[in-house]
Protein backbone atom coordinates (compact mmCIF):
# COMPACT_ATOMS: atom_id res chain seq x y z
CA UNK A 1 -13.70 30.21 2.46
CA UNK A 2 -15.41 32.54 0.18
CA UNK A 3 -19.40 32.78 0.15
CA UNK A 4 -20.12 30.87 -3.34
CA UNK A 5 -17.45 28.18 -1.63
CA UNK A 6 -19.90 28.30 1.19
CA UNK A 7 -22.80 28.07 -0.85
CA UNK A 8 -21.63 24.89 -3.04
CA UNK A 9 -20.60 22.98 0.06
CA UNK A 10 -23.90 23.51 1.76
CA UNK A 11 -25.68 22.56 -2.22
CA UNK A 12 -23.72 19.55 -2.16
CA UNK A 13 -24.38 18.28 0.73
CA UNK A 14 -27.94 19.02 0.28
CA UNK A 15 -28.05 16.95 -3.17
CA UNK A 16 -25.92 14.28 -1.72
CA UNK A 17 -27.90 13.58 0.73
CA UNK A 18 -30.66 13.36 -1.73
CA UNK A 19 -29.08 11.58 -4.34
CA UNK A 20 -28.02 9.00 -1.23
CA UNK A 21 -31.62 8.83 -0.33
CA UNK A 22 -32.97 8.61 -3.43
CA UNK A 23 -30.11 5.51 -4.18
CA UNK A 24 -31.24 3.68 -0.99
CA UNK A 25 -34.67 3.70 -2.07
CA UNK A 26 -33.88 1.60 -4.68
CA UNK A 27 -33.54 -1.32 -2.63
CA UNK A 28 -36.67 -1.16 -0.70
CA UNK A 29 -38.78 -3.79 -2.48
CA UNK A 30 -42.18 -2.17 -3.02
CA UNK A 31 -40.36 0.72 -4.41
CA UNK A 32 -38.35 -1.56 -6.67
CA UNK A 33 -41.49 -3.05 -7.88
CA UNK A 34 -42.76 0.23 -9.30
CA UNK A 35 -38.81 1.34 -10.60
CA UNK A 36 -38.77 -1.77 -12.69
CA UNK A 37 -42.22 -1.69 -13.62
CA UNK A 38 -41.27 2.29 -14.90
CA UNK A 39 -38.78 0.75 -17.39
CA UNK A 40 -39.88 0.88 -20.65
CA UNK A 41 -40.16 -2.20 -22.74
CA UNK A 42 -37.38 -1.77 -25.13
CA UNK A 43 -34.95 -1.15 -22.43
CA UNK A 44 -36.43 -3.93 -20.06
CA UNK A 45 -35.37 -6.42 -21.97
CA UNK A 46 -36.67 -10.06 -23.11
CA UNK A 47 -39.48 -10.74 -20.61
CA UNK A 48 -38.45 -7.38 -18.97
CA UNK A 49 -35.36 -9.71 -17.05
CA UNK A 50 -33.24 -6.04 -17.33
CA UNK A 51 -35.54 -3.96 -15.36
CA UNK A 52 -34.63 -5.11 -12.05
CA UNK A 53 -30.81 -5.11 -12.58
CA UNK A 54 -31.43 -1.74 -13.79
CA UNK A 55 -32.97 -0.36 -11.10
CA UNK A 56 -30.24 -1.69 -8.69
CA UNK A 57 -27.34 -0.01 -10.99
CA UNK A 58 -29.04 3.01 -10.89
CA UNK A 59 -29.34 2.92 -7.05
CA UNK A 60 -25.74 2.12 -6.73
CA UNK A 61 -24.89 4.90 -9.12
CA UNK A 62 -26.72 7.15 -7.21
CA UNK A 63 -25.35 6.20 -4.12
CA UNK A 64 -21.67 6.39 -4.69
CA UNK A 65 -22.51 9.46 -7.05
CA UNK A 66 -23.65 11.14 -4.11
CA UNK A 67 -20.94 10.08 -2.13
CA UNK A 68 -18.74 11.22 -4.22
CA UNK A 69 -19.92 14.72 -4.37
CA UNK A 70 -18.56 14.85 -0.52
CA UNK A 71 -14.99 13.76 -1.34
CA UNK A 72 -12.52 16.61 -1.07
CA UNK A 73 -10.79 15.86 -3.84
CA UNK A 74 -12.36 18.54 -6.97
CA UNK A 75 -11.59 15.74 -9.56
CA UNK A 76 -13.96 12.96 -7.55
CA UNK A 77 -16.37 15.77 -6.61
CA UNK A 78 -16.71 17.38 -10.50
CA UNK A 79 -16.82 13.68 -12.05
CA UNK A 80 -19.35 12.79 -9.62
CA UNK A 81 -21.71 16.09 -10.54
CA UNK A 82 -21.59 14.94 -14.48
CA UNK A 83 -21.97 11.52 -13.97
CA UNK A 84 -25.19 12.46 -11.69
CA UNK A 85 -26.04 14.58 -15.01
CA UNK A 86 -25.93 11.62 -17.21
CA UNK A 87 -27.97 9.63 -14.76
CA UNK A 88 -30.73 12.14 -14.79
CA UNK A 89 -30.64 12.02 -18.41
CA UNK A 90 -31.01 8.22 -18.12
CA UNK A 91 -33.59 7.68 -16.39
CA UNK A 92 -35.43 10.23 -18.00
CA UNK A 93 -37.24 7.42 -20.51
CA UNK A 94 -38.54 5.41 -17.33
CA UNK A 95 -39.91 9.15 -15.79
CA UNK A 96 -41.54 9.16 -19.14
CA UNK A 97 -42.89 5.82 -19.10
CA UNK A 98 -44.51 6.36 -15.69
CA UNK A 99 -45.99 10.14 -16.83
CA UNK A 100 -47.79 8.07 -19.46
CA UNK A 101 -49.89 5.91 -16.52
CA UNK A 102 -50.88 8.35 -13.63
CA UNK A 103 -53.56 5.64 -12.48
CA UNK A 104 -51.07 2.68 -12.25
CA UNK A 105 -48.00 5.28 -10.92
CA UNK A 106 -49.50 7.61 -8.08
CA UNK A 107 -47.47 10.15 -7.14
CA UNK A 108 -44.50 8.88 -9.52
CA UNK A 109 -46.32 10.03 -12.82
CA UNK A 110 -45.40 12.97 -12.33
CA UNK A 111 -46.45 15.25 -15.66
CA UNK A 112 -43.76 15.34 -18.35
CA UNK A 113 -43.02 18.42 -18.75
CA UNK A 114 -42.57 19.78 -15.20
CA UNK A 115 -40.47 16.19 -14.33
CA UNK A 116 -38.34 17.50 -17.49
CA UNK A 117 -38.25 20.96 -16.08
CA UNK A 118 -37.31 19.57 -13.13
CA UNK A 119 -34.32 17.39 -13.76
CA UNK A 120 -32.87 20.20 -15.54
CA UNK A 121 -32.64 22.24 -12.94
CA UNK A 122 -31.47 19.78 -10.54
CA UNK A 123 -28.50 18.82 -13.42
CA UNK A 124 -27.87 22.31 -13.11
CA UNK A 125 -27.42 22.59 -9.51
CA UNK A 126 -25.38 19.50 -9.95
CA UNK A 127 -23.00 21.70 -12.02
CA UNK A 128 -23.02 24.55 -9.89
CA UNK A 129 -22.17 22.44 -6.85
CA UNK A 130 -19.21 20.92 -8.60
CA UNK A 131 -17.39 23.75 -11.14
């Protein structure tokens, strides 16, 4: 195994693990609370009834997109990496949301620009892990 081989395995296990994490998280309540609450209006839904189902789909996503960065098949592994991608870019408007109420999100408001920053360099080390 060549050293960039070497150096994607280790990176995707490192973002799997994360992106498993992460996708667990989604199911602990308090933290599903504040995921829903992140949601923006328009994609909440009537009386915000999409938020929570929302949340959850994005945990599972993350979870089996994390999982599936493991598999040794390239195909599974490289679908896995872009479908992370379009998660990031997803969830992006509820980041947003929260960077707009510091006071009511803590530690999740994180500032706009460095979240943006941010997920773009984790989609690319998404890409590097898989091409």
């Amino acid at each position: 195994m060549d050293p960039f081989a070497i150096a994607q395995l280790v990176l995707r296990i490192i973002l799997a693990a994360a992106f498993i994490g992460m996708g667990i998280t989604h199911f602990v309540p308090r933290v599903r609370r504040t995921m829903a609450a992140m949601i923006p209006a328009g994609l909440a839904g009537p009386e915000r009834g999409w938020a929570v189902p929302l949340v959850t789909i994005s945990g599972i996503a993350e979870i089996v997109g994390g999982l599936g960065l493991l598999a040794p098949w390239w195909g599974v592994r490289f679908a896995a990496g872009l479908a992370l991608v379009a998660l990031l870019i997803a969830v992006f408007p509820a980041n947003a949301e929260a960077a707009k109420d510091p006071k009511r999100f803590g530690a999740v408001a994180m500032p706009l620009v460095p979240r943006a920053i941010g997920q773009v360099a984790l989609g690319a080390l998404l890409l590097v892990a898989v091409i």
